[in-house]
N, C-alpha and C. Protein backbone atom coordinates (compact mmCIF):
# COMPACT_ATOMS: atom_id res chain seq x y z
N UNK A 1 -11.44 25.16 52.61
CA UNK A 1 -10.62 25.77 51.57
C UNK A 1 -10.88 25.08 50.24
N UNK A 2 -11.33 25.98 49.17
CA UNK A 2 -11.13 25.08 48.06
C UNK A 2 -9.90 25.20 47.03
N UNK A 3 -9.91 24.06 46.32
CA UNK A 3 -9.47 23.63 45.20
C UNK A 3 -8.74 24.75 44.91
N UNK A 4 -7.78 24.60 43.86
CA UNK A 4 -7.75 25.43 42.41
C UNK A 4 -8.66 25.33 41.31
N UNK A 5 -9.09 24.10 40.87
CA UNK A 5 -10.12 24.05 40.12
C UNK A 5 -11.35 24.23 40.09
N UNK A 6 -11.84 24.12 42.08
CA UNK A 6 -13.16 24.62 42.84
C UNK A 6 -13.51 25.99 42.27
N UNK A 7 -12.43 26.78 42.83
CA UNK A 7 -12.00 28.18 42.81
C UNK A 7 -12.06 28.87 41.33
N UNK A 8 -11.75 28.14 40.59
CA UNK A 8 -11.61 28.66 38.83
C UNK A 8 -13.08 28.68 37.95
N UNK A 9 -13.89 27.16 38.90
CA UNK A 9 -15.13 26.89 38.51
C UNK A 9 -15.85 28.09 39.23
N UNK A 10 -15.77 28.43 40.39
CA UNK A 10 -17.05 28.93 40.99
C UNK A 10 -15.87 30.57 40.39
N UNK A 11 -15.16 31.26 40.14
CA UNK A 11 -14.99 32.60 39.51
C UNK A 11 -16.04 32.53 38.19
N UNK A 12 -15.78 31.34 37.18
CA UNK A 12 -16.60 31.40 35.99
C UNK A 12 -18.01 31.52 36.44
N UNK A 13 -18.47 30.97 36.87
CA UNK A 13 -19.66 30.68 36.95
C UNK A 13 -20.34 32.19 37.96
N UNK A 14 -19.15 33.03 38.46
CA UNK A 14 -19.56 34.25 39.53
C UNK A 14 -19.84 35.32 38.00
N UNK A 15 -18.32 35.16 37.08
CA UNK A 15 -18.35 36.30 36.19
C UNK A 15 -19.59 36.00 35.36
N UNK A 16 -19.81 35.04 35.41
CA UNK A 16 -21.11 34.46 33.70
C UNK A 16 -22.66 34.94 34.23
N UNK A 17 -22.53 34.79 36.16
CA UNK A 17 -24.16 34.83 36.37
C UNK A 17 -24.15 36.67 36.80
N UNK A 18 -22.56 37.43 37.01
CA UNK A 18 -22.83 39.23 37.11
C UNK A 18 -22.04 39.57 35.80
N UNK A 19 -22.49 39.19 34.66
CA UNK A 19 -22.00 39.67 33.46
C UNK A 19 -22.85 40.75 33.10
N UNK A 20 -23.60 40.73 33.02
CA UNK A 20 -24.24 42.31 32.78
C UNK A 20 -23.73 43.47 33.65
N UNK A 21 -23.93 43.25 35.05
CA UNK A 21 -23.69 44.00 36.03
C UNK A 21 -22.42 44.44 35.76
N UNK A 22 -21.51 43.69 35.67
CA UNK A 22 -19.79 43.81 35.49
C UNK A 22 -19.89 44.66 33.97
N UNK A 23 -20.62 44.65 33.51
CA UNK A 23 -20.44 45.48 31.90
C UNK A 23 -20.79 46.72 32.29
N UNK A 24 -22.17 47.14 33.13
CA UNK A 24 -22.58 48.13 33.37
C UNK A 24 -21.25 48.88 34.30
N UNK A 25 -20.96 48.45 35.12
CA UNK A 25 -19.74 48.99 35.62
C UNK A 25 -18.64 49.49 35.15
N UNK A 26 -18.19 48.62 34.04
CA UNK A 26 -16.93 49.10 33.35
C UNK A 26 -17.27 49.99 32.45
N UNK A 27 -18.29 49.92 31.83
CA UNK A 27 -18.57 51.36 30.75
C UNK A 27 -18.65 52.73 31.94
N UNK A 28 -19.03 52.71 32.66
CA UNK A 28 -19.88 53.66 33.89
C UNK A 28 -17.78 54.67 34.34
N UNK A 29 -17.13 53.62 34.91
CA UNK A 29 -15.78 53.56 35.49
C UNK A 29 -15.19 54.29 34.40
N UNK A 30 -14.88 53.47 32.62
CA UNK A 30 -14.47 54.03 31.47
C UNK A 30 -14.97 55.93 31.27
N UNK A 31 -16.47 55.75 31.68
CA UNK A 31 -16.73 57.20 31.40
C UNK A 31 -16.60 58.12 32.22
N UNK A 32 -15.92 57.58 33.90
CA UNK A 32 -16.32 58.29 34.86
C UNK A 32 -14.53 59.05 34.82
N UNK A 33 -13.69 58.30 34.48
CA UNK A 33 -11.89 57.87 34.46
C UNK A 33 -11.76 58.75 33.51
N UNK A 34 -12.05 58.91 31.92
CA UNK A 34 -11.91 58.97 30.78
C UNK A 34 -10.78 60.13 30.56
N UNK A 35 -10.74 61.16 31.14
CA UNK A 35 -9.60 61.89 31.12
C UNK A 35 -8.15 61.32 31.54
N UNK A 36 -8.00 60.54 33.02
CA UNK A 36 -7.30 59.89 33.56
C UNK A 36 -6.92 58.83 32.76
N UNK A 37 -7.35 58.41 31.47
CA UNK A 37 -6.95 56.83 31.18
C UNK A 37 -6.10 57.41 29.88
N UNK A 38 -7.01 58.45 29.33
CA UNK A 38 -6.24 59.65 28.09
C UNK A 38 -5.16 59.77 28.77
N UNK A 39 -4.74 60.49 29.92
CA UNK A 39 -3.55 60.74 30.43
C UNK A 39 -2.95 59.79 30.26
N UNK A 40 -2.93 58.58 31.22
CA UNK A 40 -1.77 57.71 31.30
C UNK A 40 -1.72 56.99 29.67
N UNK A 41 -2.78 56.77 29.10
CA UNK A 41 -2.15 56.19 27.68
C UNK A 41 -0.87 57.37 26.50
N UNK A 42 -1.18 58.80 26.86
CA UNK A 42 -0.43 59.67 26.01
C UNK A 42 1.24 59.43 27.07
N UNK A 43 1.21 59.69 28.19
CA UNK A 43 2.07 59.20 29.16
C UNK A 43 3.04 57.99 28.78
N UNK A 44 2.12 56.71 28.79
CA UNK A 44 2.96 55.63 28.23
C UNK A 44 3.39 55.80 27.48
N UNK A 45 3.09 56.26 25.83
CA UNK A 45 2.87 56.51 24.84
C UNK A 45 4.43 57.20 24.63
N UNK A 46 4.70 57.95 25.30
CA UNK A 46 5.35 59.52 25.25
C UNK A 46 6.95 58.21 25.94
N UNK A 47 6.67 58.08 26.85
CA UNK A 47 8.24 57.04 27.78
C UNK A 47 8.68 56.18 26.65
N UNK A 48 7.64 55.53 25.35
CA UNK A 48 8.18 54.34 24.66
C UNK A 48 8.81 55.26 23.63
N UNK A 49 8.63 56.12 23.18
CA UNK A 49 8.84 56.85 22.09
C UNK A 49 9.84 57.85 22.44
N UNK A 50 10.08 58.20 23.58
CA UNK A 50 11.09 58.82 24.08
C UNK A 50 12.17 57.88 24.30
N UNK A 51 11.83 56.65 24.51
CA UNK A 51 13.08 55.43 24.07
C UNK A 51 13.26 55.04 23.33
N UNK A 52 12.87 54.70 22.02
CA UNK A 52 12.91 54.80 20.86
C UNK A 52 13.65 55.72 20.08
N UNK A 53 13.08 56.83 20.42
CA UNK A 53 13.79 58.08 19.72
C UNK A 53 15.17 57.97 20.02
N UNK A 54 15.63 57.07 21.25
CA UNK A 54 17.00 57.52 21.91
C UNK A 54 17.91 56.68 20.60
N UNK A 55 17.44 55.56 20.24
CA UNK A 55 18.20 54.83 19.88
C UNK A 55 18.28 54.71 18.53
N UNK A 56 17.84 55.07 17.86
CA UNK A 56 17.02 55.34 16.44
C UNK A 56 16.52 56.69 15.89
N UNK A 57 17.41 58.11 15.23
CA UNK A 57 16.30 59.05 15.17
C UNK A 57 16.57 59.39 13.51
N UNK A 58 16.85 58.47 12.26
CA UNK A 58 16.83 58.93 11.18
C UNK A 58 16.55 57.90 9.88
N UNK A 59 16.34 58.02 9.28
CA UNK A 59 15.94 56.93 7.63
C UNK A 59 17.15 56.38 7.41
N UNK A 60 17.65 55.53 7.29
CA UNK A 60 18.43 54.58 6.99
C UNK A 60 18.92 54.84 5.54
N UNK A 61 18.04 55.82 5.00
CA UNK A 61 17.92 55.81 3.17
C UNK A 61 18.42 57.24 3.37
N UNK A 62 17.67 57.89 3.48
CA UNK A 62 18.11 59.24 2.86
C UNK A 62 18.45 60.04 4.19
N UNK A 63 18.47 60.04 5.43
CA UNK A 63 18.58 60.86 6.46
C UNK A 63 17.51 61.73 7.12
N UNK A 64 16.18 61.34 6.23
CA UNK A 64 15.76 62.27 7.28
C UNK A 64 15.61 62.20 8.50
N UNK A 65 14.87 63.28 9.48
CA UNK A 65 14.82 63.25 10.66
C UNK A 65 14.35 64.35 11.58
N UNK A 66 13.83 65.03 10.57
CA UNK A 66 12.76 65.99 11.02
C UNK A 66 11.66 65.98 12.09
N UNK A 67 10.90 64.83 11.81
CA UNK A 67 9.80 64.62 12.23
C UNK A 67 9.66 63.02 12.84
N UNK A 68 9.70 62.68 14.08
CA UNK A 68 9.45 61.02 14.53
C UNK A 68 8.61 60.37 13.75
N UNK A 69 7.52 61.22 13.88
CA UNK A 69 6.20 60.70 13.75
C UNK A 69 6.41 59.95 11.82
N UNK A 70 6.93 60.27 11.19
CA UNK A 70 7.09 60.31 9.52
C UNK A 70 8.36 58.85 9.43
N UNK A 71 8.69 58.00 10.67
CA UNK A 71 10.02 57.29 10.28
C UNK A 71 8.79 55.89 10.79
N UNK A 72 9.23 55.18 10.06
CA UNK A 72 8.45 53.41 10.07
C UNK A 72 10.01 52.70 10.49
N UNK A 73 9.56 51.61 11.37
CA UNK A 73 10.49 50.06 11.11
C UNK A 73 10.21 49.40 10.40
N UNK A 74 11.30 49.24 9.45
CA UNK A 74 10.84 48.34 8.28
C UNK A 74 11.89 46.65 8.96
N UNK A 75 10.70 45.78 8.64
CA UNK A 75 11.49 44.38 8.78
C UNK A 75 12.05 43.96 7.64
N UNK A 76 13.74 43.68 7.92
CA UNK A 76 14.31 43.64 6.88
C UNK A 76 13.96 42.04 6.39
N UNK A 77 13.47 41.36 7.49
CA UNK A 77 13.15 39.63 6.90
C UNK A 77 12.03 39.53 7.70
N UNK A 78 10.97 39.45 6.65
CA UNK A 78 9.32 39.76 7.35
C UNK A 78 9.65 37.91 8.34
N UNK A 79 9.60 37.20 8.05
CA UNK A 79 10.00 35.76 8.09
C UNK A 79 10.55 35.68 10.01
N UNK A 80 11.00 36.55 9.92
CA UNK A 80 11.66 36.65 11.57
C UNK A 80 10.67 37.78 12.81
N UNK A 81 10.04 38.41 11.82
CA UNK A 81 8.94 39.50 12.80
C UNK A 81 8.17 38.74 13.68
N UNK A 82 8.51 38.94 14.95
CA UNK A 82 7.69 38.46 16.21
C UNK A 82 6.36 39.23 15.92
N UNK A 83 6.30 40.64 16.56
CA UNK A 83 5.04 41.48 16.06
C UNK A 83 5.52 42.56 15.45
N UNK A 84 4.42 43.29 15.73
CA UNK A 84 4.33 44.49 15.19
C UNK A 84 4.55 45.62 16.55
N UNK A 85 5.79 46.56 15.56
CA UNK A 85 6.92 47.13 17.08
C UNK A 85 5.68 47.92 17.60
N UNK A 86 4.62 48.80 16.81
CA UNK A 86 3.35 49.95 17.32
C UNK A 86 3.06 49.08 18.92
N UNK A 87 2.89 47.83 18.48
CA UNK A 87 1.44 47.15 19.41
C UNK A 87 2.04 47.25 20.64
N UNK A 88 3.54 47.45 20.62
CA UNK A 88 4.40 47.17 21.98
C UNK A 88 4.13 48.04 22.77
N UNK A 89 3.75 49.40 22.57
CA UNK A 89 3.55 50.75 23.03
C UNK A 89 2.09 50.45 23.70
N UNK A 90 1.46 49.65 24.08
CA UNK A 90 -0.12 49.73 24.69
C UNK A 90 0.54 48.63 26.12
N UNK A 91 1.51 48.06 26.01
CA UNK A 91 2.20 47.10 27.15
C UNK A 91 3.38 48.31 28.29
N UNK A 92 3.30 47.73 29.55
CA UNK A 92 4.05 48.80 30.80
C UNK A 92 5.63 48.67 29.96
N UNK A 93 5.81 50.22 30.37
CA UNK A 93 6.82 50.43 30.00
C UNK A 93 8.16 50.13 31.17
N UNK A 94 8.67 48.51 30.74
CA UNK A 94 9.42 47.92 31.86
C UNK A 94 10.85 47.89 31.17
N UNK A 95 11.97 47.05 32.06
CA UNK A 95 13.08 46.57 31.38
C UNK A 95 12.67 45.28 30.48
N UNK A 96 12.13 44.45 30.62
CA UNK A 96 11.92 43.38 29.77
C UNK A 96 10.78 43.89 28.75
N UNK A 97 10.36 44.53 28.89
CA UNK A 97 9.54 45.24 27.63
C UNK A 97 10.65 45.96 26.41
N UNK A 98 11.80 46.26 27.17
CA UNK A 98 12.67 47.29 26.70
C UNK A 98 13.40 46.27 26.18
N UNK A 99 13.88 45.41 26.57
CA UNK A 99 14.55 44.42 25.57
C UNK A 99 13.94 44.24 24.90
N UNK A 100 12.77 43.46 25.15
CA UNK A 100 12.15 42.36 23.69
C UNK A 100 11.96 43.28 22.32
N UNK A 101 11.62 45.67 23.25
CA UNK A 101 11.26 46.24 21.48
C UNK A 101 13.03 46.23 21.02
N UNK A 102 14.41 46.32 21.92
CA UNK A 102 15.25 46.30 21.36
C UNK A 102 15.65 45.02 20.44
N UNK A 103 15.53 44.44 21.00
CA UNK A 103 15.64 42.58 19.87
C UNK A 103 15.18 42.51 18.41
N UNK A 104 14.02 43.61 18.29
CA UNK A 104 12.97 43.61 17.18
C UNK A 104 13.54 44.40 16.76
N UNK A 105 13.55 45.59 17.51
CA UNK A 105 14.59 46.88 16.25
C UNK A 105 15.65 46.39 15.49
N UNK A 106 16.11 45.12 16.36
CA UNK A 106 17.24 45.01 15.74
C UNK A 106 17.22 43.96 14.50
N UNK A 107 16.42 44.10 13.77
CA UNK A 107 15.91 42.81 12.86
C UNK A 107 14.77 43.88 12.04
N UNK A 108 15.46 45.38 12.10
CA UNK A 108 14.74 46.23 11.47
C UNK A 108 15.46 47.23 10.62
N UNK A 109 15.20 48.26 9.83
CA UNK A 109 15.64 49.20 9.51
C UNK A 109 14.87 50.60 9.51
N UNK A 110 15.85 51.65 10.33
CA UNK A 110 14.52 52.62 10.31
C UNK A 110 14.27 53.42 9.18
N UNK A 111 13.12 53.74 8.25
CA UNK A 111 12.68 54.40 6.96
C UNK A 111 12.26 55.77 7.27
N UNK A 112 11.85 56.34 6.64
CA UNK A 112 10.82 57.38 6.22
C UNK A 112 9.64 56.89 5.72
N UNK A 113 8.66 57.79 5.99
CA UNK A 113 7.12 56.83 5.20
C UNK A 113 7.83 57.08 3.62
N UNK A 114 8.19 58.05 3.10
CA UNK A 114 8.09 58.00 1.43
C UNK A 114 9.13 57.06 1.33
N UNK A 115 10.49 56.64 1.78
CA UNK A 115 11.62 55.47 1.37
C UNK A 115 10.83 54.25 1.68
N UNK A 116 10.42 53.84 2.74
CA UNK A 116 9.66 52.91 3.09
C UNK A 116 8.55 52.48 2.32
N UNK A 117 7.91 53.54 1.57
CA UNK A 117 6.39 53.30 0.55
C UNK A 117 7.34 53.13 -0.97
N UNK A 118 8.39 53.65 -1.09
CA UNK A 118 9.18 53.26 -2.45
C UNK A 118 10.20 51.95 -2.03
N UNK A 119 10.31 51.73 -1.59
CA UNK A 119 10.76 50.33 -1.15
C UNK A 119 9.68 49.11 -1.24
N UNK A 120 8.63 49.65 -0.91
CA UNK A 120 7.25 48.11 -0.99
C UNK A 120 7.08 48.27 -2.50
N UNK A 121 6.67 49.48 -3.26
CA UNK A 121 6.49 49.80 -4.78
C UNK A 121 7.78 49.17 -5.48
N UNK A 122 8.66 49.22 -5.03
CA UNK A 122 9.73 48.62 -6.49
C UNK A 122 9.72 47.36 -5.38
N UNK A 123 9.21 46.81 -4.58
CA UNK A 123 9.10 44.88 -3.95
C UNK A 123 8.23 44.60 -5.00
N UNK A 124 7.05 45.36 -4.63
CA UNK A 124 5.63 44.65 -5.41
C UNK A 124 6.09 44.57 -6.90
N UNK A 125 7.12 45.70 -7.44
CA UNK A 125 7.22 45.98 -8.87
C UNK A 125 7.75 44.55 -9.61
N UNK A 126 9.21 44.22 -8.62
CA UNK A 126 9.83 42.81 -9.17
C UNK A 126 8.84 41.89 -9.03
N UNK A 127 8.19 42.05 -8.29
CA UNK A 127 7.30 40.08 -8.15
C UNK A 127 5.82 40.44 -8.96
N UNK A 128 5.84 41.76 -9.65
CA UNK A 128 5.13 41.63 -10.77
C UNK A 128 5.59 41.11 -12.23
N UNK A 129 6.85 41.26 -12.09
CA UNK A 129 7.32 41.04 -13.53
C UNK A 129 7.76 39.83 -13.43
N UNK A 130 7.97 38.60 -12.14
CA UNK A 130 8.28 37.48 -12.63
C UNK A 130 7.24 36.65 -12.34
């Protein structure tokens, strides 16, 4: 039986000497899947945003709410932003996934792209003039 460190050495040294081989495979798999991987990413995609939407569906500024796709989280204190809420949507859609985007929302405000783009324009405007 080996090691943990036996075991960690001889994986590196398995992936480094079928690294080509292992590339040829995954492009081959990527192109063979490619509908199937479209699916489940619009899938995921669709569960985070369908939770999202639950909890959040209008501009904070003016009301809109027409359209999902047109509303941004704005961080009200860039200073406290863990990430960026988009990137969360490519991770399984779990309960502890579901907290950590609720924690962040909540250290957010939801915009419209045009309130949200006039909100950075009169930021940038003051810290031009001093």
């Amino acid at each position: 039986m080996k090691t943990k460190e036996e075991r960690a050495a001889y994986d590196k040294q398995y992936y480094k000497d079928h690294a080509e081989e292992n590339k040829k495979y995954k492009k081959q798999y990527r192109k063979d899947h490619a509908e199937e991987r479209k699916q489940y990413r619009k899938d995921r995609k669709a569960q985070w945003l369908g939770f999202i939407k639950a909890d959040r569906m209008k501009c904070q500024v003016c009301g809109y709410n027409k359209c999902f796709d047109a509303l941004d989280s704005h961080h009200n204190n860039p200073a406290e932003k863990e990430f960026i809420i988009s990137s969360l949507i490519s991770k399984t859609f779990n309960k502890k996934n579901q907290q950590i985007l609720l924690k962040e929302l909540g250290k957010c405000s939801c915009l419209c792209k045009n309130c949200h783009a006039e909100f950075h324009a009169n930021e940038r405007k003051l810290q031009d003039e001093s």
